[in-house]
C-alpha atoms as a PDB file:
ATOM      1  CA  UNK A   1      94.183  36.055  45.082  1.00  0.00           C
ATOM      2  CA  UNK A   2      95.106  32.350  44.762  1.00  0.00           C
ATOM      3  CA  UNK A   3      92.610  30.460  43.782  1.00  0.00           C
ATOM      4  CA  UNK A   4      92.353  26.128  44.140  1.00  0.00           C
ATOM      5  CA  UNK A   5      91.936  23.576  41.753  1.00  0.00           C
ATOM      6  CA  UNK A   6      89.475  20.985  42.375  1.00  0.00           C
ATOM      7  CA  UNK A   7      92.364  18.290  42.005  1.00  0.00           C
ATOM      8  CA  UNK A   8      94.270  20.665  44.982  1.00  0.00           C
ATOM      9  CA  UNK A   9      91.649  20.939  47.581  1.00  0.00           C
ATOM     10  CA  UNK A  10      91.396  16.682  47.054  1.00  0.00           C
ATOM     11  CA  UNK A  11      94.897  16.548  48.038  1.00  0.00           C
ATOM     12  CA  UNK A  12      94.928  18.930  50.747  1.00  0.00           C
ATOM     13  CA  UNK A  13      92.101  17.511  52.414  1.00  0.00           C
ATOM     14  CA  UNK A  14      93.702  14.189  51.967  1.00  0.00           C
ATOM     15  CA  UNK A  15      96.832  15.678  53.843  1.00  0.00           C
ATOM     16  CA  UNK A  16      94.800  16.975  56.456  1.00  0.00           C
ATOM     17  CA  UNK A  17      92.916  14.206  57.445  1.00  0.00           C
ATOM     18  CA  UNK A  18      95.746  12.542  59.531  1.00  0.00           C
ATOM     19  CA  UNK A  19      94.661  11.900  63.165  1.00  0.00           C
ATOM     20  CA  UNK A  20      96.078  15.253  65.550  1.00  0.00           C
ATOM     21  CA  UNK A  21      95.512  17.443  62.882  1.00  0.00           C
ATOM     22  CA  UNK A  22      93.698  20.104  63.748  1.00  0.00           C
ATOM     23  CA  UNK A  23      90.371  21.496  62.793  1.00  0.00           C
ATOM     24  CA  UNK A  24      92.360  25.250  61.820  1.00  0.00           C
ATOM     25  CA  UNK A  25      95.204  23.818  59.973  1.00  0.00           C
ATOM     26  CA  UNK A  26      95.941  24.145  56.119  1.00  0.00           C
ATOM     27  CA  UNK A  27      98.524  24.282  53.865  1.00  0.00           C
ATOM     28  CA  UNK A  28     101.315  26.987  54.030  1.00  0.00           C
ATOM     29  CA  UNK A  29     102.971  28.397  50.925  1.00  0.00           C
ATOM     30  CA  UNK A  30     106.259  30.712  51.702  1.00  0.00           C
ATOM     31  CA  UNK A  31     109.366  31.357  49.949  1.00  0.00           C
ATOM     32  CA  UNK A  32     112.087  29.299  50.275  1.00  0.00           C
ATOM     33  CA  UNK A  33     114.457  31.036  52.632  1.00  0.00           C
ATOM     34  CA  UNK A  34     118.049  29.634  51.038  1.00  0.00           C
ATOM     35  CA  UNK A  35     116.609  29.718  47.235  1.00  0.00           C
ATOM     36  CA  UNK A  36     115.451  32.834  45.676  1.00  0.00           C
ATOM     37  CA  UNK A  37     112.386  32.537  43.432  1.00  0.00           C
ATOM     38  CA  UNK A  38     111.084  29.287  45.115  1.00  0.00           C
ATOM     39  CA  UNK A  39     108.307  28.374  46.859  1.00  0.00           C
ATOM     40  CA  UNK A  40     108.009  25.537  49.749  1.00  0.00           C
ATOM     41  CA  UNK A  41     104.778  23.900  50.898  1.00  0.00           C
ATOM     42  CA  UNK A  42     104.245  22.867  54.219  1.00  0.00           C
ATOM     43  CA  UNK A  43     101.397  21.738  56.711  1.00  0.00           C
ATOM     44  CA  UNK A  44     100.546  24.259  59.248  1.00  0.00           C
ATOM     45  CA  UNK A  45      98.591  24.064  62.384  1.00  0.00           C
ATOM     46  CA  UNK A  46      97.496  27.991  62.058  1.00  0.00           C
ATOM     47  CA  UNK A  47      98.580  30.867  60.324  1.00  0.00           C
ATOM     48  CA  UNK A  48     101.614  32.818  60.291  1.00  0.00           C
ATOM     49  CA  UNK A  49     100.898  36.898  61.574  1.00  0.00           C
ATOM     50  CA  UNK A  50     100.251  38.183  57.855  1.00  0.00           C
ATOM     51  CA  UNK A  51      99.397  35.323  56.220  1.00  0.00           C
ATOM     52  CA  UNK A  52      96.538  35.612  53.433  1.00  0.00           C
ATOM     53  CA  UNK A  53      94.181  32.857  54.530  1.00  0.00           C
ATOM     54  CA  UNK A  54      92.468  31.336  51.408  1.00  0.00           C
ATOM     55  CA  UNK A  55      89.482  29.245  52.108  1.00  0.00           C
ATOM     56  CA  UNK A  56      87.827  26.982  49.333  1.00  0.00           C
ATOM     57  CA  UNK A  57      85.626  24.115  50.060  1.00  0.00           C
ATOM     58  CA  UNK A  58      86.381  23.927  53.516  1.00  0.00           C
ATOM     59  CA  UNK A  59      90.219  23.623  53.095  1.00  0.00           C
ATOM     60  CA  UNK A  60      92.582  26.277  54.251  1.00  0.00           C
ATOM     61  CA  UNK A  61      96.117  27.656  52.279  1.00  0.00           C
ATOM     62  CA  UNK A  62      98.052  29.882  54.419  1.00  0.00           C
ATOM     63  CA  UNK A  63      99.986  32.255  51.792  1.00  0.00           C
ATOM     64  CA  UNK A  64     102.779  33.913  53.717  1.00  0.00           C
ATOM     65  CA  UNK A  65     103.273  37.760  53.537  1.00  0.00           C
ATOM     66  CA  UNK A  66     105.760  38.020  51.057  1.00  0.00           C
ATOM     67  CA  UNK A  67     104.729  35.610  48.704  1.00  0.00           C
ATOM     68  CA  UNK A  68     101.214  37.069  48.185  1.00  0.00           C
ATOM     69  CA  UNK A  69     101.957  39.110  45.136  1.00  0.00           C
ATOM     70  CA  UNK A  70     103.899  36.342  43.421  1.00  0.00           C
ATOM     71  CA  UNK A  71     100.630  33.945  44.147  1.00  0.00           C
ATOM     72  CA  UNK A  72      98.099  36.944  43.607  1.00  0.00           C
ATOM     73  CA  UNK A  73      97.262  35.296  39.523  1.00  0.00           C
ATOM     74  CA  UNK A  74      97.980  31.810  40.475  1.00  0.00           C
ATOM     75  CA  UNK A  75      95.664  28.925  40.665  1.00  0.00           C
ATOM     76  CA  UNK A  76      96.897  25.620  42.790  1.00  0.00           C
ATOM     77  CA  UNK A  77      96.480  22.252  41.323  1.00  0.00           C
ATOM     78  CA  UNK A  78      97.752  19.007  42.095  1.00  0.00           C
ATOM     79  CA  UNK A  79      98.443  15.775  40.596  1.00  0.00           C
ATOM     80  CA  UNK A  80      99.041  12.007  42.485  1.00  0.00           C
ATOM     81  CA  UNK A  81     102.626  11.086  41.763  1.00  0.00           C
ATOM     82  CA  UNK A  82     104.038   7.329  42.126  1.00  0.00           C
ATOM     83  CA  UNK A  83     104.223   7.480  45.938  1.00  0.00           C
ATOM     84  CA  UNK A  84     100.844   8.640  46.499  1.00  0.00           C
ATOM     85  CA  UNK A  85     101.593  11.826  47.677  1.00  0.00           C
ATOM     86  CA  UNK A  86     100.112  15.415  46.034  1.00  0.00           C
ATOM     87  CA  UNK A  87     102.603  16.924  43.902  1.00  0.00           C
ATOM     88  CA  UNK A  88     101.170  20.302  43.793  1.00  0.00           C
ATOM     89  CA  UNK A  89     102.085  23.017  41.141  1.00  0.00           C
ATOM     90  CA  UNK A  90     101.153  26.505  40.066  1.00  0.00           C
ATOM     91  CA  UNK A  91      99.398  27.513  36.743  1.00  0.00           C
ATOM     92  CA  UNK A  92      98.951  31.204  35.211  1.00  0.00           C
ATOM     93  CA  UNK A  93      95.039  31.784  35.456  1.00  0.00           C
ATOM     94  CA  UNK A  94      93.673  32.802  32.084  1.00  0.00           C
END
């Protein structure tokens, strides 16, 4: 299962705070439907029907269906770029 960095469930919460978002919502992680092999992260009110909900520290990643076995010995982490916004990326866990 995925598992969160410290650093990631920072910037998700950050993302999350907005006003209007609600309490249910997380990120999403799916494949990217005109790339194969890549992954796109989006905010999500709820999950998808399939979705493997990951909780950690009271944030919420919604991992779509089909990208649950690519994720399965992945750990999210995320770093600040120069605009302030979470640049998140995947690591190999040990």
């Amino acid at each position: 299962m995925l598992t969160l960095t410290d650093n990631a469930v920072i910037a998700i919460r950050d993302l999350m705070g907005g006003e209007g978002v609600p309490a249910e919502a997380g990120l999403r992680i799916s494949p990217k439907a005109d790339e194969a092999g890549a992954l796109e992260v989006a905010l999500a009110s709820t999950p998808q029907a399939g979705d493997q909900v990951v909780v950690h520290e009271g944030v919420r990643v919604f991992v779509a269906e089909d990208a649950v076995r690519i994720l399965d010995d992945k750990s999210l982490d995320a770093l600040v770029g120069g605009t302030g916004q979470p640049a998140f990326r995947l690591d190999r866990r040990a």
